[in-house]
PDB file of N, CA and C in Angstrom:
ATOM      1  N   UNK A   1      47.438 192.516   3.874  1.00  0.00           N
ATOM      2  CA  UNK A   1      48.302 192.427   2.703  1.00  0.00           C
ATOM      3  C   UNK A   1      48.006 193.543   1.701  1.00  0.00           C
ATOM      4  N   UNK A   2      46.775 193.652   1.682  1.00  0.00           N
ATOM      5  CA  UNK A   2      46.534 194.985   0.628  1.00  0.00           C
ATOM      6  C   UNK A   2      46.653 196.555   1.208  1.00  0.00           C
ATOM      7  N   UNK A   3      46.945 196.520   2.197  1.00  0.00           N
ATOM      8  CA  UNK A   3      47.445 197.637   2.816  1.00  0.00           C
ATOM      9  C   UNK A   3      49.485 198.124   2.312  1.00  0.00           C
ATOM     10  N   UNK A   4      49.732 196.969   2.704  1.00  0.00           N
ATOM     11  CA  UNK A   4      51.132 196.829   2.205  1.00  0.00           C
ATOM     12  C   UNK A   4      50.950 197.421   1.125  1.00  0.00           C
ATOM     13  N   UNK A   5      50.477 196.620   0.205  1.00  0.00           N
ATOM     14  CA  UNK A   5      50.720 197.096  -1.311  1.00  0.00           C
ATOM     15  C   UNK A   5      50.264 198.161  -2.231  1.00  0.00           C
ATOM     16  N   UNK A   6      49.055 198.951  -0.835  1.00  0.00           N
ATOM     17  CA  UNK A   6      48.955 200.498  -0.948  1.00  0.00           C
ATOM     18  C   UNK A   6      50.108 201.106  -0.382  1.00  0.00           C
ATOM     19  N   UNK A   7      50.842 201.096   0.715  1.00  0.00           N
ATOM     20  CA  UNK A   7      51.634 201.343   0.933  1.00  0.00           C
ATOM     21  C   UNK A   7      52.988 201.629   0.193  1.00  0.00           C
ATOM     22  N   UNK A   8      53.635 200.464   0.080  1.00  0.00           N
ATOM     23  CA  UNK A   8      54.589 200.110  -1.302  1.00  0.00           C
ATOM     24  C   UNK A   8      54.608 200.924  -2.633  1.00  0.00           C
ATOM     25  N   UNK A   9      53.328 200.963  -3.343  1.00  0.00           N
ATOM     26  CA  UNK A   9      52.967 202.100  -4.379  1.00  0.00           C
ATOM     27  C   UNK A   9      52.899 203.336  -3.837  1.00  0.00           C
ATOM     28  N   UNK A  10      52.710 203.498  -2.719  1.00  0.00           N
ATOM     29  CA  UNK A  10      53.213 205.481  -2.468  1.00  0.00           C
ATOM     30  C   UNK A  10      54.124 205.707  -1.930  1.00  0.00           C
ATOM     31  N   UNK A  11      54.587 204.454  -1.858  1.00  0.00           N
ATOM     32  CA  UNK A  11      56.214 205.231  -0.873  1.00  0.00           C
ATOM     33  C   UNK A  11      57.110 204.674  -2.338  1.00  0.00           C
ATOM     34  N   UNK A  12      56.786 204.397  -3.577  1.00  0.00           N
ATOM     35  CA  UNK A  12      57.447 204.293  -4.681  1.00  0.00           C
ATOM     36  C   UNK A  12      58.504 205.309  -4.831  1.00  0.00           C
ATOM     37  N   UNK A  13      59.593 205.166  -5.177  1.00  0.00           N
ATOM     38  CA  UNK A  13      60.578 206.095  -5.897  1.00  0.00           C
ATOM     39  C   UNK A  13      60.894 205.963  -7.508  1.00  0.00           C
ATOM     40  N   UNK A  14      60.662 206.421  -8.259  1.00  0.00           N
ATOM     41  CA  UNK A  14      59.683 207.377  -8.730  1.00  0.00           C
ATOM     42  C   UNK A  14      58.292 207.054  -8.062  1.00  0.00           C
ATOM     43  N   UNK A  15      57.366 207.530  -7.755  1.00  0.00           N
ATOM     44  CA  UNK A  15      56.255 207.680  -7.411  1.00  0.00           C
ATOM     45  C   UNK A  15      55.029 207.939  -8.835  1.00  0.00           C
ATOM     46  N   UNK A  16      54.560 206.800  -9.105  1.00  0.00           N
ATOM     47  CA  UNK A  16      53.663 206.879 -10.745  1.00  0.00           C
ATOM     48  C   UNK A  16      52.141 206.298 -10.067  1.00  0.00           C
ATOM     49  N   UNK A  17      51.589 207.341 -10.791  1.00  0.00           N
ATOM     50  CA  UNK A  17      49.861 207.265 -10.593  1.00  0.00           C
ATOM     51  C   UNK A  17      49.448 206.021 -10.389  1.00  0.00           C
ATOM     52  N   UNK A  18      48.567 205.860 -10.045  1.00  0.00           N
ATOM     53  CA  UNK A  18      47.465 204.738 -10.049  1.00  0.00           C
ATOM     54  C   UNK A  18      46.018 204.661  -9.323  1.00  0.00           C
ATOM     55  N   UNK A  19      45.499 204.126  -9.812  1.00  0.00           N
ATOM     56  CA  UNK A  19      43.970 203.912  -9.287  1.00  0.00           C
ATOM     57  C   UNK A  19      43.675 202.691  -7.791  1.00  0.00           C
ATOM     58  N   UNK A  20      43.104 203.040  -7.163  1.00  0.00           N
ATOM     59  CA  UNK A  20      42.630 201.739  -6.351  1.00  0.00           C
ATOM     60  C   UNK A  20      41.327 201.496  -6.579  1.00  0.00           C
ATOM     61  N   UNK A  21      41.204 199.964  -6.894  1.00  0.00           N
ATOM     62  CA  UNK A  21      39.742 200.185  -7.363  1.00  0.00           C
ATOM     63  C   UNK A  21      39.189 199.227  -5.716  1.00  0.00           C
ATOM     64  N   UNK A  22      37.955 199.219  -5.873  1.00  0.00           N
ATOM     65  CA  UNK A  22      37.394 199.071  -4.120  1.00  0.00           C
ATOM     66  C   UNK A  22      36.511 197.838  -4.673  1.00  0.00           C
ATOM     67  N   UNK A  23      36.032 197.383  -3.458  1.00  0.00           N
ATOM     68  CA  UNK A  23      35.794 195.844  -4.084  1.00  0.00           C
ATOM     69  C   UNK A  23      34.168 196.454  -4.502  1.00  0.00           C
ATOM     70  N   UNK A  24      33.419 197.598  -4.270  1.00  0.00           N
ATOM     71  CA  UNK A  24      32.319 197.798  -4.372  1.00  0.00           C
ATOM     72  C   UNK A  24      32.023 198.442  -5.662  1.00  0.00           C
ATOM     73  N   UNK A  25      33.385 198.351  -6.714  1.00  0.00           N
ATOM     74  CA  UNK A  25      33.269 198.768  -8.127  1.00  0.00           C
ATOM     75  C   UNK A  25      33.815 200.274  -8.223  1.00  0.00           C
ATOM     76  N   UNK A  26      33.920 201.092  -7.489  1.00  0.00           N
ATOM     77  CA  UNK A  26      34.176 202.212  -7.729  1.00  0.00           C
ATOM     78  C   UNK A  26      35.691 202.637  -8.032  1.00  0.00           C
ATOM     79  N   UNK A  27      36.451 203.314  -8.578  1.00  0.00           N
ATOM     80  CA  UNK A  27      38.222 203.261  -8.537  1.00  0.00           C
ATOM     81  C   UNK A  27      38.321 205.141  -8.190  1.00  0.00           C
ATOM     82  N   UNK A  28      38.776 205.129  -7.446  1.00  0.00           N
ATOM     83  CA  UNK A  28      39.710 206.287  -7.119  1.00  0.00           C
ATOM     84  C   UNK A  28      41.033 206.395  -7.404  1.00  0.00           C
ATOM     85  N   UNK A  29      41.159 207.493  -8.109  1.00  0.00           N
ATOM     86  CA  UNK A  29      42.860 207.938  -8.784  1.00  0.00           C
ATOM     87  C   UNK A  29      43.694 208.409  -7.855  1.00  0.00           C
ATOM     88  N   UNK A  30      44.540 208.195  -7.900  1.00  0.00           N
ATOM     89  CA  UNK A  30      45.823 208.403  -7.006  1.00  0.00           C
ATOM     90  C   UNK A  30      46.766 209.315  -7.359  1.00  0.00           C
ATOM     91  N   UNK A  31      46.902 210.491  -7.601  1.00  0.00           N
ATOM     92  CA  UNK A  31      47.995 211.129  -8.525  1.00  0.00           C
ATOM     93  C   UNK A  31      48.948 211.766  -7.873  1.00  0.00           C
ATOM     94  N   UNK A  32      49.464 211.719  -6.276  1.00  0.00           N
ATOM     95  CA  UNK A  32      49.825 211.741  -5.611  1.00  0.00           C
ATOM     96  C   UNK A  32      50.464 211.485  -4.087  1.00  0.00           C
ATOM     97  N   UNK A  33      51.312 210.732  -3.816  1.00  0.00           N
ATOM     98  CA  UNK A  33      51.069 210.159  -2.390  1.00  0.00           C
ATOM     99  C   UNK A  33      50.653 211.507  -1.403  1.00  0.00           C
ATOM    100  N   UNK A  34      50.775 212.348  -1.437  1.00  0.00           N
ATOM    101  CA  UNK A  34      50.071 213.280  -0.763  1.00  0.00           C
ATOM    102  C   UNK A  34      48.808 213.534  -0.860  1.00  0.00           C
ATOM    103  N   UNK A  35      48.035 212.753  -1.491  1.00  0.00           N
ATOM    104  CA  UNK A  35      46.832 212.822  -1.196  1.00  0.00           C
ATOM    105  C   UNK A  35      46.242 212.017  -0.871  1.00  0.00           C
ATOM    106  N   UNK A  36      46.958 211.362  -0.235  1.00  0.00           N
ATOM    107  CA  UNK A  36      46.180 210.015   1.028  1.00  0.00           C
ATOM    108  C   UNK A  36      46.459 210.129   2.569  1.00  0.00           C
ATOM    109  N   UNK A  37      45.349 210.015   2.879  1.00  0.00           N
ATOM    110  CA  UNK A  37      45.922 209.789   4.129  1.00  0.00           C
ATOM    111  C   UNK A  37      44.767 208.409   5.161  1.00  0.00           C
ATOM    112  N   UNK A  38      45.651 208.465   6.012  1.00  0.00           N
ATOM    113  CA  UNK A  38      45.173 206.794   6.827  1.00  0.00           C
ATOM    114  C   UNK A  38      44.702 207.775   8.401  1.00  0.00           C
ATOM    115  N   UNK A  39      43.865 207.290   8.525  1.00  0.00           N
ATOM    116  CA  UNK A  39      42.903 207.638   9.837  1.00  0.00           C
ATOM    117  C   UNK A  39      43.125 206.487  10.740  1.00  0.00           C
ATOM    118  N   UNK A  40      44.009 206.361  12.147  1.00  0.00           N
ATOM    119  CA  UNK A  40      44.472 207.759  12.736  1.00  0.00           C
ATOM    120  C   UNK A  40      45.361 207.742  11.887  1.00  0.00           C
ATOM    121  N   UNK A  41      46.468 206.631  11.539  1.00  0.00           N
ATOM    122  CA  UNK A  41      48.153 206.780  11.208  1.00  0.00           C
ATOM    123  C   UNK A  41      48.099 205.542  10.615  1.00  0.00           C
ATOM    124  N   UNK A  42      49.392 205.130   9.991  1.00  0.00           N
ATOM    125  CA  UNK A  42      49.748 204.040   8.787  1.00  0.00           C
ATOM    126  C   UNK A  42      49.812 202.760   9.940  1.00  0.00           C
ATOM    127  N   UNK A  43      50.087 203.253  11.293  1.00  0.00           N
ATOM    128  CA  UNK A  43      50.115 201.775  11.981  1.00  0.00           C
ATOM    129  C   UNK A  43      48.705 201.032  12.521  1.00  0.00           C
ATOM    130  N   UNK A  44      47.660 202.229  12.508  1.00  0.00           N
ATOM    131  CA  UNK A  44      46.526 201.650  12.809  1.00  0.00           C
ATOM    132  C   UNK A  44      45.509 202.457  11.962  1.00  0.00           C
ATOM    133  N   UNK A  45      45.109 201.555  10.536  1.00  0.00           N
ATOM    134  CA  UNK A  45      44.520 202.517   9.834  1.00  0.00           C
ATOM    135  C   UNK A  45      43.127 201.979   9.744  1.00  0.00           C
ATOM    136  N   UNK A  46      42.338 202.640  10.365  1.00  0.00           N
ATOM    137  CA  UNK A  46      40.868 203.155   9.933  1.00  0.00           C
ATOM    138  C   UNK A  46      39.810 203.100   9.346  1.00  0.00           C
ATOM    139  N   UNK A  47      40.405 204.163   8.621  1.00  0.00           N
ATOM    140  CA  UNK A  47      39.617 204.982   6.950  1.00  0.00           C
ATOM    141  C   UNK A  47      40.977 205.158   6.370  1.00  0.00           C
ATOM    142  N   UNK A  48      40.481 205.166   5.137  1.00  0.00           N
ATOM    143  CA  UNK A  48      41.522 205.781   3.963  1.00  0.00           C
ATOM    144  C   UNK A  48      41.111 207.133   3.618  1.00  0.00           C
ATOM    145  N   UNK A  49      41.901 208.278   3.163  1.00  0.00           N
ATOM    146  CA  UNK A  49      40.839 209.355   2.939  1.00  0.00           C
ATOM    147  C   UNK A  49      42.076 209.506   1.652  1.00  0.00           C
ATOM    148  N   UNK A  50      41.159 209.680   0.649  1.00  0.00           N
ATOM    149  CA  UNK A  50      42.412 210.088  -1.122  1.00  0.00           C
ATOM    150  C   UNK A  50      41.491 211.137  -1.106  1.00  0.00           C
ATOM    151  N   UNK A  51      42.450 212.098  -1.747  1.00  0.00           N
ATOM    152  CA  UNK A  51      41.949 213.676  -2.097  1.00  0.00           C
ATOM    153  C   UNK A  51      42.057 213.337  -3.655  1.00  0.00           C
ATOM    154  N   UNK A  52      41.342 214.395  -4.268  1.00  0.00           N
ATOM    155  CA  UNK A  52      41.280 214.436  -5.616  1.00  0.00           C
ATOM    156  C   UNK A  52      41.255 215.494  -6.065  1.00  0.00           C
ATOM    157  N   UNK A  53      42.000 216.004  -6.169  1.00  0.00           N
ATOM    158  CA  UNK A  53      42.324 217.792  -6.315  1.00  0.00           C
ATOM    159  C   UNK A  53      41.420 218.063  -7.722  1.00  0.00           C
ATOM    160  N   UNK A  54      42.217 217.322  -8.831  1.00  0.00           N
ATOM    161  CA  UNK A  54      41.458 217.379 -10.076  1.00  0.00           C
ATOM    162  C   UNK A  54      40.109 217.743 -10.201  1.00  0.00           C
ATOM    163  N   UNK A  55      39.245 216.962  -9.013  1.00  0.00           N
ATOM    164  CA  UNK A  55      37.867 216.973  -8.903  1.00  0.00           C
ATOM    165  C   UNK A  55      37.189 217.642  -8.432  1.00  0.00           C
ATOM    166  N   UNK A  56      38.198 218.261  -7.353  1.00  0.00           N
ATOM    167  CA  UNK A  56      37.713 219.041  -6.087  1.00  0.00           C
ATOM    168  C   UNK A  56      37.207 218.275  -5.080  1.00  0.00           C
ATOM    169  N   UNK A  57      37.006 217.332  -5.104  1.00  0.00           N
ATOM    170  CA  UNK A  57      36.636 216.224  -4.396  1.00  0.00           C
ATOM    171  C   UNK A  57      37.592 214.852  -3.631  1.00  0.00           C
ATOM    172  N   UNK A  58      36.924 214.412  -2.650  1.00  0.00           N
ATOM    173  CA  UNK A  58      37.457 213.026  -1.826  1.00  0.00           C
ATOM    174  C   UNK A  58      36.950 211.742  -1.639  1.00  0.00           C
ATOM    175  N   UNK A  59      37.589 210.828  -1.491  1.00  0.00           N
ATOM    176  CA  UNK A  59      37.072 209.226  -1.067  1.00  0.00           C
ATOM    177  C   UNK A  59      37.308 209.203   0.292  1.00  0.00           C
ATOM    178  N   UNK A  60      36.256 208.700   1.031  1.00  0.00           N
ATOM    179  CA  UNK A  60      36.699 207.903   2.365  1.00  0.00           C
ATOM    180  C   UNK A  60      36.157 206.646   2.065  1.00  0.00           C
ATOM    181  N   UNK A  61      36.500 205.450   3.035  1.00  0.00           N
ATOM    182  CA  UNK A  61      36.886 204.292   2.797  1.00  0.00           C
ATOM    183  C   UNK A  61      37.498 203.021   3.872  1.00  0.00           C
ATOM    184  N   UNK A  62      37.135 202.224   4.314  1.00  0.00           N
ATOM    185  CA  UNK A  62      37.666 201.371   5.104  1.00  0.00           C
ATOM    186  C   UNK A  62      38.778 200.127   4.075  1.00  0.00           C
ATOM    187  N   UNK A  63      39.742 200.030   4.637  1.00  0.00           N
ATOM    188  CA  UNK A  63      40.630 199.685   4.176  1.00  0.00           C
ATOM    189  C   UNK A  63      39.944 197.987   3.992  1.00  0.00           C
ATOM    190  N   UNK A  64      39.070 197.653   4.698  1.00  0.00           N
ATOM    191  CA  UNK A  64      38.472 196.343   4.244  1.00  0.00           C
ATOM    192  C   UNK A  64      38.085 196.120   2.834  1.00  0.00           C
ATOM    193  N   UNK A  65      37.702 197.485   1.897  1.00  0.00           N
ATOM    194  CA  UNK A  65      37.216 197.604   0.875  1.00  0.00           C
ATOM    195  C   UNK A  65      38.492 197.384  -0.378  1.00  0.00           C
ATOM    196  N   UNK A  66      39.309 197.572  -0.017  1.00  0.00           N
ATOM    197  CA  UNK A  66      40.331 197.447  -0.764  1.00  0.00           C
ATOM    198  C   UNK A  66      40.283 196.213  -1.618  1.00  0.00           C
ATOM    199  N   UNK A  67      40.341 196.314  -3.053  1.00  0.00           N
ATOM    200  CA  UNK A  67      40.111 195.224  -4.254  1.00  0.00           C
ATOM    201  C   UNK A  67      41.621 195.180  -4.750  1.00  0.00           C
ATOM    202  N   UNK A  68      41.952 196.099  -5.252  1.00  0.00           N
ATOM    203  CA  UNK A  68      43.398 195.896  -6.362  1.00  0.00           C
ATOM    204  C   UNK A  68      43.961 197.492  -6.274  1.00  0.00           C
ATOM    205  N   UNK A  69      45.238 197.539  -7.229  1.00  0.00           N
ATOM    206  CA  UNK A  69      46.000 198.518  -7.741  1.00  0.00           C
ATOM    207  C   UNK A  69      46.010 199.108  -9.065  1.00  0.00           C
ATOM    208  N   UNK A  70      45.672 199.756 -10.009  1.00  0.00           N
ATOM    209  CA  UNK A  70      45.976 199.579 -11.456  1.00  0.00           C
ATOM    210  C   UNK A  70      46.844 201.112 -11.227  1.00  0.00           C
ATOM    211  N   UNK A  71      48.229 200.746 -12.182  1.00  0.00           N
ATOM    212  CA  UNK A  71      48.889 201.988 -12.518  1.00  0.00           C
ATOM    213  C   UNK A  71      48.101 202.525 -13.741  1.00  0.00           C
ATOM    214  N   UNK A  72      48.224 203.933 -13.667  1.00  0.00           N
ATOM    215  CA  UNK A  72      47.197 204.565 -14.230  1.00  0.00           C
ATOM    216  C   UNK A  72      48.040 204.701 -16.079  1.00  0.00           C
ATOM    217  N   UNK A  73      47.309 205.083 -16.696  1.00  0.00           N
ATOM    218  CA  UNK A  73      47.957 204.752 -18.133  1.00  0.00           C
ATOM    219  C   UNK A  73      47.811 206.053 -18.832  1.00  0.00           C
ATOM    220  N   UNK A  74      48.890 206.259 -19.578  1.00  0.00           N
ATOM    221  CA  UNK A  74      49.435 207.598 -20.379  1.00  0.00           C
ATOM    222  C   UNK A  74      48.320 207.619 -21.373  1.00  0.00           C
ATOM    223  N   UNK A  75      48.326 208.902 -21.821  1.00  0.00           N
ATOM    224  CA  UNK A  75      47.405 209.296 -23.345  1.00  0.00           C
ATOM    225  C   UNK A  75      47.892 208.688 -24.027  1.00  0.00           C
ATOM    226  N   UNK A  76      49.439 207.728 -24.091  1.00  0.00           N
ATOM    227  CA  UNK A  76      49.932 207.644 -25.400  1.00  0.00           C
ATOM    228  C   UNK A  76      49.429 205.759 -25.112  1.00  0.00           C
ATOM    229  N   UNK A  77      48.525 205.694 -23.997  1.00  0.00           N
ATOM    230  CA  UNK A  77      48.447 203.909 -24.060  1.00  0.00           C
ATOM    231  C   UNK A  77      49.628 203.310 -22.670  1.00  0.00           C
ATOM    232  N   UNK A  78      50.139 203.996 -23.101  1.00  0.00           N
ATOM    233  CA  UNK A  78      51.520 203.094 -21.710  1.00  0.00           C
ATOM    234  C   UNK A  78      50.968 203.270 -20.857  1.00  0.00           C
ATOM    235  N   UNK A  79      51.584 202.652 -19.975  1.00  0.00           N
ATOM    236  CA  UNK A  79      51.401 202.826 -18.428  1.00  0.00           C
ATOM    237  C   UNK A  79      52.641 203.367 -17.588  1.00  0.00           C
ATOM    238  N   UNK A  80      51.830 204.509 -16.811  1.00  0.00           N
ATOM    239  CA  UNK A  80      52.834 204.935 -16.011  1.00  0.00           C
ATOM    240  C   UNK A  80      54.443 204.782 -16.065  1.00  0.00           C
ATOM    241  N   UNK A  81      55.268 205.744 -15.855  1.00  0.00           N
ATOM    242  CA  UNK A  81      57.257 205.225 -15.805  1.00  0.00           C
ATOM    243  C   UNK A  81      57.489 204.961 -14.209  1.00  0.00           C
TER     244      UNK A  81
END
């Protein structure tokens, strides 16, 4: 089920940021559906691998770890359009 609903949030139209946070406390930002990808493919996934360009850096990840979604929130306080 929480695959879905990673899913669902990147195949969004508009497509708006968000974090996944992992059940082991850590949250990785999302600021792109292009920067995920599922090891091998979306029908049998793996690992998760999110890029983080911002950082220069990546998450890998077993999709067992998966905790929640948070849309990520504007400087001005809002959240994501």
């Amino acid at each position: 089920m929480r695959l879905k609903a990673l899913f669902d949030m990147l195949d969004a139209e508009p497509f708006r940021p968000f974090v996944i946070e992992l059940l082991n406390g850590r949250s990785v930002p999302v600021s792109h559906p292009e920067n995920v990808s599922f090891i091998p493919n979306r029908s049998k996934v793996l690992l998760i691998v999110v890029g983080v360009p911002e950082q220069e850096d990546y998450h890998l990840f077993y999709p067992e770890s998966l905790c929640s979604f948070q849309r990520k929130r504007l400087k001005n306080g809002a959240r994501g359009a």
